[in-house]
C-alpha atoms as a PDB file:
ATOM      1  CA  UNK A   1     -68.941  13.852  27.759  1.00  0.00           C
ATOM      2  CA  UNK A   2     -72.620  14.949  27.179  1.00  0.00           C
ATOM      3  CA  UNK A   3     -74.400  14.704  24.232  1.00  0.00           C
ATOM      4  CA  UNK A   4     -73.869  18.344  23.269  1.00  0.00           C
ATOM      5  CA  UNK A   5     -70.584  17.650  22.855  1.00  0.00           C
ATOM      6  CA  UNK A   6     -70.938  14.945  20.591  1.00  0.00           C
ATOM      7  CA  UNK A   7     -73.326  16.735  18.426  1.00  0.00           C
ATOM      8  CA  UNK A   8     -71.033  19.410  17.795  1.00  0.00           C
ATOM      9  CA  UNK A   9     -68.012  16.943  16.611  1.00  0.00           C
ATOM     10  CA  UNK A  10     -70.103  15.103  14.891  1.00  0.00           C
ATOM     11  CA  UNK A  11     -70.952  18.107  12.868  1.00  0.00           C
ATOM     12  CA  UNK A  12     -67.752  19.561  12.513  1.00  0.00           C
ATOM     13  CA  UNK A  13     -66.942  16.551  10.792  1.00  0.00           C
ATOM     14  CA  UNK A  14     -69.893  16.198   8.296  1.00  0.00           C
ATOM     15  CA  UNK A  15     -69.472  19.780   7.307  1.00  0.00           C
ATOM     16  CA  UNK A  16     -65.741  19.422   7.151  1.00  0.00           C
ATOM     17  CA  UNK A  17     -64.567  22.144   9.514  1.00  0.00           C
ATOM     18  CA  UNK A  18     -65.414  25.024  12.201  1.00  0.00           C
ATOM     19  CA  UNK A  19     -66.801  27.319  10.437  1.00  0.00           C
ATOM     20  CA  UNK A  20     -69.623  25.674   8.462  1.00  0.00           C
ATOM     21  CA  UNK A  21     -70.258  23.362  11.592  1.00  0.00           C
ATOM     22  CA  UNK A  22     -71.355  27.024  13.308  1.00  0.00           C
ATOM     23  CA  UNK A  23     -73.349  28.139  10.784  1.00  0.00           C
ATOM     24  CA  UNK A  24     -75.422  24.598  10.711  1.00  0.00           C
ATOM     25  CA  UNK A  25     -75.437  24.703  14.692  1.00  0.00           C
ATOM     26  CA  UNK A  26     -76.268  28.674  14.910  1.00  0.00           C
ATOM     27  CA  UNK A  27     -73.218  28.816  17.322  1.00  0.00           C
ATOM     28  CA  UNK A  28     -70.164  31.161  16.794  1.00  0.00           C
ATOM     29  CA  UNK A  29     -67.149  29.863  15.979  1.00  0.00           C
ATOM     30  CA  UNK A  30     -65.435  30.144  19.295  1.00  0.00           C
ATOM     31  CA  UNK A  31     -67.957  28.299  21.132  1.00  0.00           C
ATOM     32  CA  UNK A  32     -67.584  25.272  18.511  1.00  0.00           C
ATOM     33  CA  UNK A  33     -63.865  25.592  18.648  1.00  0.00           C
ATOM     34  CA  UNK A  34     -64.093  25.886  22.705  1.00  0.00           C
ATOM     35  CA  UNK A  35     -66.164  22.633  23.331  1.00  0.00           C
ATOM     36  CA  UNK A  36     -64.608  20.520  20.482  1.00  0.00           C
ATOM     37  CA  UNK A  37     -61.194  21.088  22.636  1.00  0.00           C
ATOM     38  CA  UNK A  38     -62.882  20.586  25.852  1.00  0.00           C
ATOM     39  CA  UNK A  39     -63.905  17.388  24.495  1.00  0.00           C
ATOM     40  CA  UNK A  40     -60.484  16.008  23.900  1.00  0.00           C
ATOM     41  CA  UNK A  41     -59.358  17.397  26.923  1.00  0.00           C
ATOM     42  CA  UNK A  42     -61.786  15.274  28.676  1.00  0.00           C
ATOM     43  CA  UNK A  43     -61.294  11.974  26.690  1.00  0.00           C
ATOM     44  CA  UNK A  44     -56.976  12.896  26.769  1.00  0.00           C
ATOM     45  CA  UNK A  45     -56.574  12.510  23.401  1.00  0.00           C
ATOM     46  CA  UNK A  46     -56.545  14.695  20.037  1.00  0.00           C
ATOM     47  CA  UNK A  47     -59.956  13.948  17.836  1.00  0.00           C
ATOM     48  CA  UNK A  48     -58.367  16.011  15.042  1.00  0.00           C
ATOM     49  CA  UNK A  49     -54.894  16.610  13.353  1.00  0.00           C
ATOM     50  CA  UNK A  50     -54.595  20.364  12.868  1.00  0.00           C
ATOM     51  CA  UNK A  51     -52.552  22.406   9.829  1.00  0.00           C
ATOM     52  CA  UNK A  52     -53.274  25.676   9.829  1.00  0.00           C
ATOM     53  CA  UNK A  53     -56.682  26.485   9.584  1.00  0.00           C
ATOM     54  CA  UNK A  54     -57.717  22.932   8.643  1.00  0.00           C
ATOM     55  CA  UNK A  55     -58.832  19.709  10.256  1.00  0.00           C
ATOM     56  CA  UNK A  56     -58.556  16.150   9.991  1.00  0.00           C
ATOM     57  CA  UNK A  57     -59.337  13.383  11.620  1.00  0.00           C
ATOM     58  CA  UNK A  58     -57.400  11.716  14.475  1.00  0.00           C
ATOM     59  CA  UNK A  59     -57.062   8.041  14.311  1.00  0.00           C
ATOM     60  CA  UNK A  60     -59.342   8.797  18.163  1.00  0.00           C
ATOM     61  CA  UNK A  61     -61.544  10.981  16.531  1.00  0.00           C
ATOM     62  CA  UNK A  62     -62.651   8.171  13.611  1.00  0.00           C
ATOM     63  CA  UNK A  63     -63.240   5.778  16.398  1.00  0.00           C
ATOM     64  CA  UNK A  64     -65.639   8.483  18.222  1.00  0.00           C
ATOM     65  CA  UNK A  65     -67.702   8.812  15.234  1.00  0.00           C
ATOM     66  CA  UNK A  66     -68.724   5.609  15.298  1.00  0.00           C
ATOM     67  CA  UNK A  67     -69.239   5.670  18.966  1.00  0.00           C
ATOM     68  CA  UNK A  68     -70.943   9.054  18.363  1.00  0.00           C
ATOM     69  CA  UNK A  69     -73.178   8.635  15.514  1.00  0.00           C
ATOM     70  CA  UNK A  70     -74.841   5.609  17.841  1.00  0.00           C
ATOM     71  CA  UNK A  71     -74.895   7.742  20.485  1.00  0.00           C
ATOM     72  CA  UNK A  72     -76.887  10.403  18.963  1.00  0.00           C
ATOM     73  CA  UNK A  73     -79.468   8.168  17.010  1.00  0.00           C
ATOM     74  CA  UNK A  74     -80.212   6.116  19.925  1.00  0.00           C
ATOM     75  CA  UNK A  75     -80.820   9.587  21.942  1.00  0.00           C
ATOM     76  CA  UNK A  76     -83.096  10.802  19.329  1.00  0.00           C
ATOM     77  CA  UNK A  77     -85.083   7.544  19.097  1.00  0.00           C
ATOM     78  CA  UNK A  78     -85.729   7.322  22.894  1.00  0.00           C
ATOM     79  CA  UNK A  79     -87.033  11.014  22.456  1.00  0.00           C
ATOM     80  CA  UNK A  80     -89.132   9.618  20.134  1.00  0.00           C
ATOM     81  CA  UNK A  81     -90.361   7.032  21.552  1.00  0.00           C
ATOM     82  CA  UNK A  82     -91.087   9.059  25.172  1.00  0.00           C
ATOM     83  CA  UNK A  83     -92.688  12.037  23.352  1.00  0.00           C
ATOM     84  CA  UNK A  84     -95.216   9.401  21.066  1.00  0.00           C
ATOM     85  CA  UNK A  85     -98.443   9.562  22.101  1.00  0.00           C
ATOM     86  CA  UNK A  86     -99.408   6.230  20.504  1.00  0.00           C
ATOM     87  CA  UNK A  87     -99.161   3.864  22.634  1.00  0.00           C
ATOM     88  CA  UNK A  88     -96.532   0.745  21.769  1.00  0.00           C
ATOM     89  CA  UNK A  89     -94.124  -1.504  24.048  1.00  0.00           C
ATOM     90  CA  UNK A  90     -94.667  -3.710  26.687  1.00  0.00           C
ATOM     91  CA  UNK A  91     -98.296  -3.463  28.853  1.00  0.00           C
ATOM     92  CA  UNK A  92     -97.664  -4.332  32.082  1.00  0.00           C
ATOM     93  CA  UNK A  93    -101.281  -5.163  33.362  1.00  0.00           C
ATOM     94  CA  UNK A  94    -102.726  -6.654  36.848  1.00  0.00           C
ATOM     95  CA  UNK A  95    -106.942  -7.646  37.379  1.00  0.00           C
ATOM     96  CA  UNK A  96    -108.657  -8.951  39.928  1.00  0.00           C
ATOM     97  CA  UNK A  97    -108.939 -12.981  38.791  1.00  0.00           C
ATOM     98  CA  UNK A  98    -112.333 -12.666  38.446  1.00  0.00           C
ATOM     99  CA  UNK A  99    -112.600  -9.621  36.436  1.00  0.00           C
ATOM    100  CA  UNK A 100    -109.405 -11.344  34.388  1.00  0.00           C
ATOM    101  CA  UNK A 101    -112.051 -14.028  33.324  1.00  0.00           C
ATOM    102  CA  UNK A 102    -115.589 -12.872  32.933  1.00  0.00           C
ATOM    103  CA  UNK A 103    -114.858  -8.690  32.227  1.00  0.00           C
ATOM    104  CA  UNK A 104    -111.428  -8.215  30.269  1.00  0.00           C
ATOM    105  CA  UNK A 105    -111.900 -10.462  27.121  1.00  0.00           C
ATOM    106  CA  UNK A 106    -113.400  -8.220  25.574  1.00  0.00           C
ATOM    107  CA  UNK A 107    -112.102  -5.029  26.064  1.00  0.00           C
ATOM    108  CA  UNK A 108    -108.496  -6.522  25.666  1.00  0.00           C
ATOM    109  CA  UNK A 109    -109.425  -8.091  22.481  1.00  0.00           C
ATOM    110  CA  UNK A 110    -110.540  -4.665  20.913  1.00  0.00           C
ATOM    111  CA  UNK A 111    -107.390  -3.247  22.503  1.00  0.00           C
ATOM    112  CA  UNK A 112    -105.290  -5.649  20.380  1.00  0.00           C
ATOM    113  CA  UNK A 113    -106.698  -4.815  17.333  1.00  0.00           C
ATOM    114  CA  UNK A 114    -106.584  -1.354  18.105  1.00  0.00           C
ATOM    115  CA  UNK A 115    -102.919  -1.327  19.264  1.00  0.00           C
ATOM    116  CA  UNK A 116    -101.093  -4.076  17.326  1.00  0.00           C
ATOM    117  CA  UNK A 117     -97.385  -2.479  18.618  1.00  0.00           C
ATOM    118  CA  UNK A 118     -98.536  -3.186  22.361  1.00  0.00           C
ATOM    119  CA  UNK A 119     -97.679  -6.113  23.745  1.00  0.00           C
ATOM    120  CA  UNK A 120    -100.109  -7.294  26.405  1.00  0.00           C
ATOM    121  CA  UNK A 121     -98.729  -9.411  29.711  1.00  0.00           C
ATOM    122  CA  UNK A 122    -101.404 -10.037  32.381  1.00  0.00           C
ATOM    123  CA  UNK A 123    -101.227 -10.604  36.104  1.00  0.00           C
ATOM    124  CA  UNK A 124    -103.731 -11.558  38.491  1.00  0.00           C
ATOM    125  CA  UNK A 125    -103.645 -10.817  42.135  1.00  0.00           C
ATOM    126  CA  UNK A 126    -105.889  -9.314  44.779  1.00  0.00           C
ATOM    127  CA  UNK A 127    -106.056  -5.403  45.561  1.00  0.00           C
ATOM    128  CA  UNK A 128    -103.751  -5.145  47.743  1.00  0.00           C
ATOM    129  CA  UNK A 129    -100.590  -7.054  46.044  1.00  0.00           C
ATOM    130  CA  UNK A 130    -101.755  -5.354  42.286  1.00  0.00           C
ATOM    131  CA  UNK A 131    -101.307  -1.880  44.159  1.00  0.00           C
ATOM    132  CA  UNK A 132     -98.018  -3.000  45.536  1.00  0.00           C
ATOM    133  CA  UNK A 133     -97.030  -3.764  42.693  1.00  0.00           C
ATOM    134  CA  UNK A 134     -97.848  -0.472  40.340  1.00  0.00           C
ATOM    135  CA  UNK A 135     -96.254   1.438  43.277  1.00  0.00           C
ATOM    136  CA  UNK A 136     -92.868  -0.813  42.876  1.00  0.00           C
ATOM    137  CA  UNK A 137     -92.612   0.197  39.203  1.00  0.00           C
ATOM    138  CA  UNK A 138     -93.569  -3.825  38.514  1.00  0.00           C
ATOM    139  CA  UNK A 139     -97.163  -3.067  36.486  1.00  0.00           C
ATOM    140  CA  UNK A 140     -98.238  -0.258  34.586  1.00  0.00           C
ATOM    141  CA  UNK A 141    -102.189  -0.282  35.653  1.00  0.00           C
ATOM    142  CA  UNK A 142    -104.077  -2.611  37.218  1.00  0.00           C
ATOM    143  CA  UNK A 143    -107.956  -3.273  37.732  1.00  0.00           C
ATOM    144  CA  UNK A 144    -108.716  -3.678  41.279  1.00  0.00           C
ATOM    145  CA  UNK A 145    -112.113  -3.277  43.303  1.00  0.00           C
ATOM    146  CA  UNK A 146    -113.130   0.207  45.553  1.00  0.00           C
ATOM    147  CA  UNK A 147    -111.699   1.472  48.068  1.00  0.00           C
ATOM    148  CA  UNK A 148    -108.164   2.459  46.911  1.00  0.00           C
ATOM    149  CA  UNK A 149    -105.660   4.870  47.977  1.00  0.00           C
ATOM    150  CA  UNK A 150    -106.600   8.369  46.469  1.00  0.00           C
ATOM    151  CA  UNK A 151    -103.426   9.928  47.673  1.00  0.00           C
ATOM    152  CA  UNK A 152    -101.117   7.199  45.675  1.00  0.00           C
ATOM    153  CA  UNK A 153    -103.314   6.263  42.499  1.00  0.00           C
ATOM    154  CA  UNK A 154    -105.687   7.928  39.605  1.00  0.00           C
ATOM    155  CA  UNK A 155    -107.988   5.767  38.784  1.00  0.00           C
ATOM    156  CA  UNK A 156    -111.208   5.621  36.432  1.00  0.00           C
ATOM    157  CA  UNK A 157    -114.407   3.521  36.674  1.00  0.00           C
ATOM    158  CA  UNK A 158    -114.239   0.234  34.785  1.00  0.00           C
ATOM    159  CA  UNK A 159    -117.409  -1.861  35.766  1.00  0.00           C
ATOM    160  CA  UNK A 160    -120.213  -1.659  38.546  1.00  0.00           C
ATOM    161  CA  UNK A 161    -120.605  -4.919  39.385  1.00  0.00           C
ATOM    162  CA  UNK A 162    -123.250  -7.005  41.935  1.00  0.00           C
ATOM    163  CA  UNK A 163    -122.329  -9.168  43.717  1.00  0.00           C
ATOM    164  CA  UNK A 164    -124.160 -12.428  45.707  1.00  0.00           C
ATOM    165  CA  UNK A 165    -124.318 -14.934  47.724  1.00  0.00           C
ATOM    166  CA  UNK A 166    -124.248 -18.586  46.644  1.00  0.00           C
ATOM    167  CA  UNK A 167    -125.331 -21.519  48.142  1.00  0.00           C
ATOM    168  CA  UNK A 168    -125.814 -24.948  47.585  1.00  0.00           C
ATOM    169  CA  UNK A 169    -129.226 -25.013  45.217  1.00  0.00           C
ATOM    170  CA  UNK A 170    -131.322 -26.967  48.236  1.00  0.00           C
ATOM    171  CA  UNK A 171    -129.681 -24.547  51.204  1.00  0.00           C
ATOM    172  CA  UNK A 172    -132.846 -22.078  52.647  1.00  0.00           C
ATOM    173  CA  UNK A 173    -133.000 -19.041  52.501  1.00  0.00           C
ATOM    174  CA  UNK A 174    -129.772 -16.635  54.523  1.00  0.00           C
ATOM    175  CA  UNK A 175    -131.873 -13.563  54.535  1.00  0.00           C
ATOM    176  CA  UNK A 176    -134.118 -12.117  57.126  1.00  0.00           C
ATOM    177  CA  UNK A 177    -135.096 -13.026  60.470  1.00  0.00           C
ATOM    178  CA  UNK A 178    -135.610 -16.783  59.895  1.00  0.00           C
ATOM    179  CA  UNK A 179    -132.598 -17.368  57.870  1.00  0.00           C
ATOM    180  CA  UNK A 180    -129.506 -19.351  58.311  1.00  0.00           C
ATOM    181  CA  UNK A 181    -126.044 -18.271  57.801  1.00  0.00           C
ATOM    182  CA  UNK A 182    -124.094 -21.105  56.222  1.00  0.00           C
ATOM    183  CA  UNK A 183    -121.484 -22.491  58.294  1.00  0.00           C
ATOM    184  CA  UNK A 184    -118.695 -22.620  56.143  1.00  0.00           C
ATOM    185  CA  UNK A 185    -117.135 -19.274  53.947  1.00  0.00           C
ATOM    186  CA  UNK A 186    -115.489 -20.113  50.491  1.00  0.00           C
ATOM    187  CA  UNK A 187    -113.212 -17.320  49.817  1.00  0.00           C
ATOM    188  CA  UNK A 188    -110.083 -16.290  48.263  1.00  0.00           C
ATOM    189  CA  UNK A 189    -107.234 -15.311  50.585  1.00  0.00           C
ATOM    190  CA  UNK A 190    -106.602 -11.796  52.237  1.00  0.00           C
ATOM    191  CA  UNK A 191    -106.870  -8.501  50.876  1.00  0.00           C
ATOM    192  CA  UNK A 192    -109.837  -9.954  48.277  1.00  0.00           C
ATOM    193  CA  UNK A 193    -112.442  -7.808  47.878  1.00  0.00           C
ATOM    194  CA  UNK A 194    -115.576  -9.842  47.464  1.00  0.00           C
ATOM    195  CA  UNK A 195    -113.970 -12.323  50.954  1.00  0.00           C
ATOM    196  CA  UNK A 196    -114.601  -8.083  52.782  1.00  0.00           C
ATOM    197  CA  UNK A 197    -117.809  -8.375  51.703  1.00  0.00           C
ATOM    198  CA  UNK A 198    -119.130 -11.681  52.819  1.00  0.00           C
ATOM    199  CA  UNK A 199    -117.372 -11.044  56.155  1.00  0.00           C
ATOM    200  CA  UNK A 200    -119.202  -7.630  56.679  1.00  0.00           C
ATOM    201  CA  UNK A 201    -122.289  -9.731  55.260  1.00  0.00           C
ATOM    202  CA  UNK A 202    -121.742 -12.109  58.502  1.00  0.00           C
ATOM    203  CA  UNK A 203    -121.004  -9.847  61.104  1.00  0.00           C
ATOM    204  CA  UNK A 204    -124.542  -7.359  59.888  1.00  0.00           C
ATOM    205  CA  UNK A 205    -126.378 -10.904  60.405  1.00  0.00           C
ATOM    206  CA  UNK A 206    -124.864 -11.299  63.986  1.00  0.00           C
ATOM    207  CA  UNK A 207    -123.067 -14.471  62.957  1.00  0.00           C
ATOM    208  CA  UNK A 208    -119.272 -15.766  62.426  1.00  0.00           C
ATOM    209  CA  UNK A 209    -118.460 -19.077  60.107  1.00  0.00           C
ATOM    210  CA  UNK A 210    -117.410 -22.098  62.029  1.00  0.00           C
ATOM    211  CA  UNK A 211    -114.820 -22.910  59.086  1.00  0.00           C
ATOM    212  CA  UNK A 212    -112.968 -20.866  55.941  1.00  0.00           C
ATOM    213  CA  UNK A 213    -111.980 -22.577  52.930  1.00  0.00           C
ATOM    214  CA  UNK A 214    -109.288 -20.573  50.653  1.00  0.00           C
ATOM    215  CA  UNK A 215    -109.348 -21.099  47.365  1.00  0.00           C
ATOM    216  CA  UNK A 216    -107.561 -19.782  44.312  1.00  0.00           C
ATOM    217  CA  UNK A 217    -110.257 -19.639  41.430  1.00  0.00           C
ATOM    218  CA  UNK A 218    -113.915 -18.917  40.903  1.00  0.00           C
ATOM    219  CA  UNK A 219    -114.971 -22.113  39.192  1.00  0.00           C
ATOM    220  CA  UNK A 220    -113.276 -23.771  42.055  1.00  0.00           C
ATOM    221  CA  UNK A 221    -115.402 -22.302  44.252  1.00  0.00           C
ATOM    222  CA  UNK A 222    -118.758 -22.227  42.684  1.00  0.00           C
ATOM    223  CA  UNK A 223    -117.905 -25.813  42.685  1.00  0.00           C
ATOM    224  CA  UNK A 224    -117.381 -26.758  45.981  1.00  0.00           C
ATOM    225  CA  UNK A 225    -120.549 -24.320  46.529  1.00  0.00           C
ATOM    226  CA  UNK A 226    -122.685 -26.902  44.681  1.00  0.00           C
ATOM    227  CA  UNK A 227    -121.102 -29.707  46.352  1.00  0.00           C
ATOM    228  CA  UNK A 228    -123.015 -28.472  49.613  1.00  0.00           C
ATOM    229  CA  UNK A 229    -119.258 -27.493  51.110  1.00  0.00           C
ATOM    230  CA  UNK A 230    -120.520 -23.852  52.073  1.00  0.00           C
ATOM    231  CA  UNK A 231    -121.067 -20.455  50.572  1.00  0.00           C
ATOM    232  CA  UNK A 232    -119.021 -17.981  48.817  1.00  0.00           C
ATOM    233  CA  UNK A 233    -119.342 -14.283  47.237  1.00  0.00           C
ATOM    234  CA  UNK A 234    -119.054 -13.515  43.799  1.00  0.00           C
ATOM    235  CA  UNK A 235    -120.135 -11.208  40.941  1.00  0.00           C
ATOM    236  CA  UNK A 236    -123.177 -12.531  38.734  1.00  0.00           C
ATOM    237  CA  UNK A 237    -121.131 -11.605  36.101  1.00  0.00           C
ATOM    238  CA  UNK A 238    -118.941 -14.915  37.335  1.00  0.00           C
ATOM    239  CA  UNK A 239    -122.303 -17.408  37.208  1.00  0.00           C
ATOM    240  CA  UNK A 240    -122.800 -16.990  33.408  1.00  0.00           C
ATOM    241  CA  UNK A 241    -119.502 -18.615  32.848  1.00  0.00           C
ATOM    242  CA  UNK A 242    -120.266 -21.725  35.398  1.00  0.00           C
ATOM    243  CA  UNK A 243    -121.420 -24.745  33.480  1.00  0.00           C
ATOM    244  CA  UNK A 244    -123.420 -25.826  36.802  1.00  0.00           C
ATOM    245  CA  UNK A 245    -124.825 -22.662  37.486  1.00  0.00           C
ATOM    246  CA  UNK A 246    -128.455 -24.022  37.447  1.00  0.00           C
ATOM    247  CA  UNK A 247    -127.329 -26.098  40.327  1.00  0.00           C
ATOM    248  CA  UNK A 248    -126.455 -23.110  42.752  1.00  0.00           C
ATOM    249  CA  UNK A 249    -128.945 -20.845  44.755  1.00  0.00           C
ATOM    250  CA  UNK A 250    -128.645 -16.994  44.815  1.00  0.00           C
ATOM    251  CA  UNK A 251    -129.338 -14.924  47.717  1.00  0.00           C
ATOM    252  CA  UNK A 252    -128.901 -11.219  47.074  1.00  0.00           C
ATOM    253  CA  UNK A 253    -127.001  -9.192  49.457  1.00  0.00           C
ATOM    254  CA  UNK A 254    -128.577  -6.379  51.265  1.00  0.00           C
ATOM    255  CA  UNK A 255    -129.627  -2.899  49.754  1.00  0.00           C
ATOM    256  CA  UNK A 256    -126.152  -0.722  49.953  1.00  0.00           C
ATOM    257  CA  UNK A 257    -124.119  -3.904  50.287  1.00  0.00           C
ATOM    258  CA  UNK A 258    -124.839  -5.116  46.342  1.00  0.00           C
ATOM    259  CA  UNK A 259    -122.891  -2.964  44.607  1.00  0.00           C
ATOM    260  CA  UNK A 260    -118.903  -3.287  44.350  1.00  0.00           C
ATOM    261  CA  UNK A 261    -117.177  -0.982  41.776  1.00  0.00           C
ATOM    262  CA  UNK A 262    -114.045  -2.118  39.516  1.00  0.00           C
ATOM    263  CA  UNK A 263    -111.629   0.726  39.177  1.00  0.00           C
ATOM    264  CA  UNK A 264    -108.520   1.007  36.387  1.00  0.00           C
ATOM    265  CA  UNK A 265    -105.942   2.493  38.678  1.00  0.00           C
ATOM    266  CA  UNK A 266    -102.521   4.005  37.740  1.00  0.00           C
ATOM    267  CA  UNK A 267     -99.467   5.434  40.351  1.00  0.00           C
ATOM    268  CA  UNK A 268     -99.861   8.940  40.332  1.00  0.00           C
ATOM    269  CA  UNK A 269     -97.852  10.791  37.767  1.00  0.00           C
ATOM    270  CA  UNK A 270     -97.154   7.697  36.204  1.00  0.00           C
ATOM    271  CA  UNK A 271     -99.888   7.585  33.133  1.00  0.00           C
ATOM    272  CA  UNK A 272     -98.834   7.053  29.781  1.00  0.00           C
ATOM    273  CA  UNK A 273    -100.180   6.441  26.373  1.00  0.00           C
ATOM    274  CA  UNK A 274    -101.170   2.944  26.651  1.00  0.00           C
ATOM    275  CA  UNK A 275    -103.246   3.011  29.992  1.00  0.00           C
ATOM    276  CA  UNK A 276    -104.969   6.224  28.516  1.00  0.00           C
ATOM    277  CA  UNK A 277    -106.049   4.277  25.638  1.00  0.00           C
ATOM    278  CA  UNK A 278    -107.700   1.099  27.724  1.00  0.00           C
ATOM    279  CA  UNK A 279    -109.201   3.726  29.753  1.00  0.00           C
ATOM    280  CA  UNK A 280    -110.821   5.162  26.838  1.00  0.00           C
ATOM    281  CA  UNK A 281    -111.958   1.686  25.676  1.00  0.00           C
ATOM    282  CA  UNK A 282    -113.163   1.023  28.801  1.00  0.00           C
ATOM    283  CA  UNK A 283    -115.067   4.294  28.935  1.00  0.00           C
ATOM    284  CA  UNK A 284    -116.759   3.236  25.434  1.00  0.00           C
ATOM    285  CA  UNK A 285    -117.754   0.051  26.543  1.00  0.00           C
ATOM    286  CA  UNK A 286    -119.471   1.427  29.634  1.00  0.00           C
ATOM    287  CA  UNK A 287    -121.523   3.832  27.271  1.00  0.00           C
ATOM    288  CA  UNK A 288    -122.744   1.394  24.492  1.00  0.00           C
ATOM    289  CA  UNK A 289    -123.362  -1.185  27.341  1.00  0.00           C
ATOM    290  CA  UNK A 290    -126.044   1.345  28.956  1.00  0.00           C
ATOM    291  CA  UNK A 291    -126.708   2.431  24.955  1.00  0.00           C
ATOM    292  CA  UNK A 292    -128.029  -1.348  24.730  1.00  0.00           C
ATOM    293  CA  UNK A 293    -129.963  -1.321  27.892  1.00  0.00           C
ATOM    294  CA  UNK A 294    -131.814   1.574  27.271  1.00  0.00           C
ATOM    295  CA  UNK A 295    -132.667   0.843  23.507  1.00  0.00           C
ATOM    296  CA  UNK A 296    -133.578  -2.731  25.179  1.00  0.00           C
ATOM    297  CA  UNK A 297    -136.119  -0.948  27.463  1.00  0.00           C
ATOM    298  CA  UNK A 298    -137.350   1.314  24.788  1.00  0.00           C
ATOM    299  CA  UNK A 299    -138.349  -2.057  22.944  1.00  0.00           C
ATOM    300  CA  UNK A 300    -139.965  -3.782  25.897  1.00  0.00           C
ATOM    301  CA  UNK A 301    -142.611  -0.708  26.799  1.00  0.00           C
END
């Protein structure tokens, strides 16, 4: 029983026989006649009482058209819904748990009031379980920092982001010849980004940590940072939001090693409306952003 089939009974019975059900359909009258009997052969029971030329319900039949009538109008509202191209439903999204706190506020708030029929659910994570889990079907984008898999994702950039070293405020200087590479490496677990960094950042120095603290959160962190327990990587973005920011010191990375890109990614093949549409407000908030610094330079010469 496809839905062919139903569509033709259902019409022979609105139009109250063969022949008008045909003309409404633009099939001939043999092919109505054909499938309608097919039907019932397939179900083993009579859908309509026949005298003569005319045809009536079976007591079957009125129970299909119920069936039927569901059938069809839940068949053309999921065509609906797949072929909309606004986007609505449930917004499966994954970020990085620093780009979560300091970077998405925004953008998802304009989303919301841009979408109202979306409904937004969040999940943080590092690269490497967010891309997991767009490739198991389990989110439907997720914003995750460079590299990522070319061959398995399409992806836009989302924010350019530097990131730094933090210290202690009274630790000297890491940098250069005559600096000192703190001893101990705040970090989030495997598969973070920003943890990459600082390790690459150790081994170009020609030094290893003597101890790794893991930690789950930024602020958490930052504030074990001040307490003198060691150093960790982060965005700057990520300082504005620390209430004891005054009390850290910042040590730029390297030339090359500053920059770390934030990427919207999405399995390939598997866009749809609604990560199209936070790709295009991401896109606008990149543009006003550098709008803003560039009419901010214009004032300052």
């Amino acid at each position: 029983m496809d839905l062919s089939d139903l569509r033709i009974f259902s019409a022979v019975v609105r139009e109250g026989g063969v022949t008008r059900a045909a003309e409404r359909l633009h099939r001939v009258q043999s092919n109505v006649t054909t499938r309608i009997r097919q039907l019932e052969e397939e179900l083993g029971v009579p859908l309509f009482l026949r005298e003569g030329r005319r045809l009536q319900l079976a007591p079957a039949g009125r129970t299909l058209l119920d069936y039927a009538d569901r059938l069809l109008s839940l068949a053309d509202e999921a065509r609906a819904a797949v072929q909309d191209t606004r986007p609505r439903g449930l917004f499966r999204l994954g970020a990085m748990e620093s780009t979560a706190a300091v970077r998405l506020p925004g953008p998802l708030t304009a989303y919301t009031r841009a979408y109202p029929d979306v409904e937004l659910e969040l999940r943080t994570g590092n690269p490497t379980q967010l891309a997991t889990a767009l490739l198991a079907g389990d989110l439907d984008g997720a914003l995750v920092a460079e590299p990522v898999a070319e061959a398995r994702f399409e992806s836009i950039v989302a924010f350019d982001e530097e990131v730094v070293i933090v210290t202690a405020g009274d630790h000297p200087p890491i940098g250069g010849r005559k600096g000192v590479a703190p001893e101990t490496m705040i970090v989030f677990e495997q598969g973070c980004p920003h943890r990459k960094r600082l390790e690459a950042w150790y081994q170009s120095v020609g030094e290893m940590p003597e101890r790794t603290i893991e930690l789950g959160s930024y602020h958490a962190m930052l504030g074990c940072v001040v307490a003198g327990m060691g150093a960790a990587l982060a965005p700057k973005s990520v300082l504005s939001t620390f209430p004891e920011a005054k009390r850290l010191r910042v040590h730029p990375l390297p030339r090359g090693q500053r920059r770390l890109r934030t990427l919207l990614i999405w399995r390939k093949g598997a866009g749809s409306p609604k990560v199209a549409a936070l790709a295009q407000i991401l896109h606008q908030e990149k543009t006003h952003g550098r709008d803003r610094l560039a009419s901010r330079g214009k004032r300052v010469r």
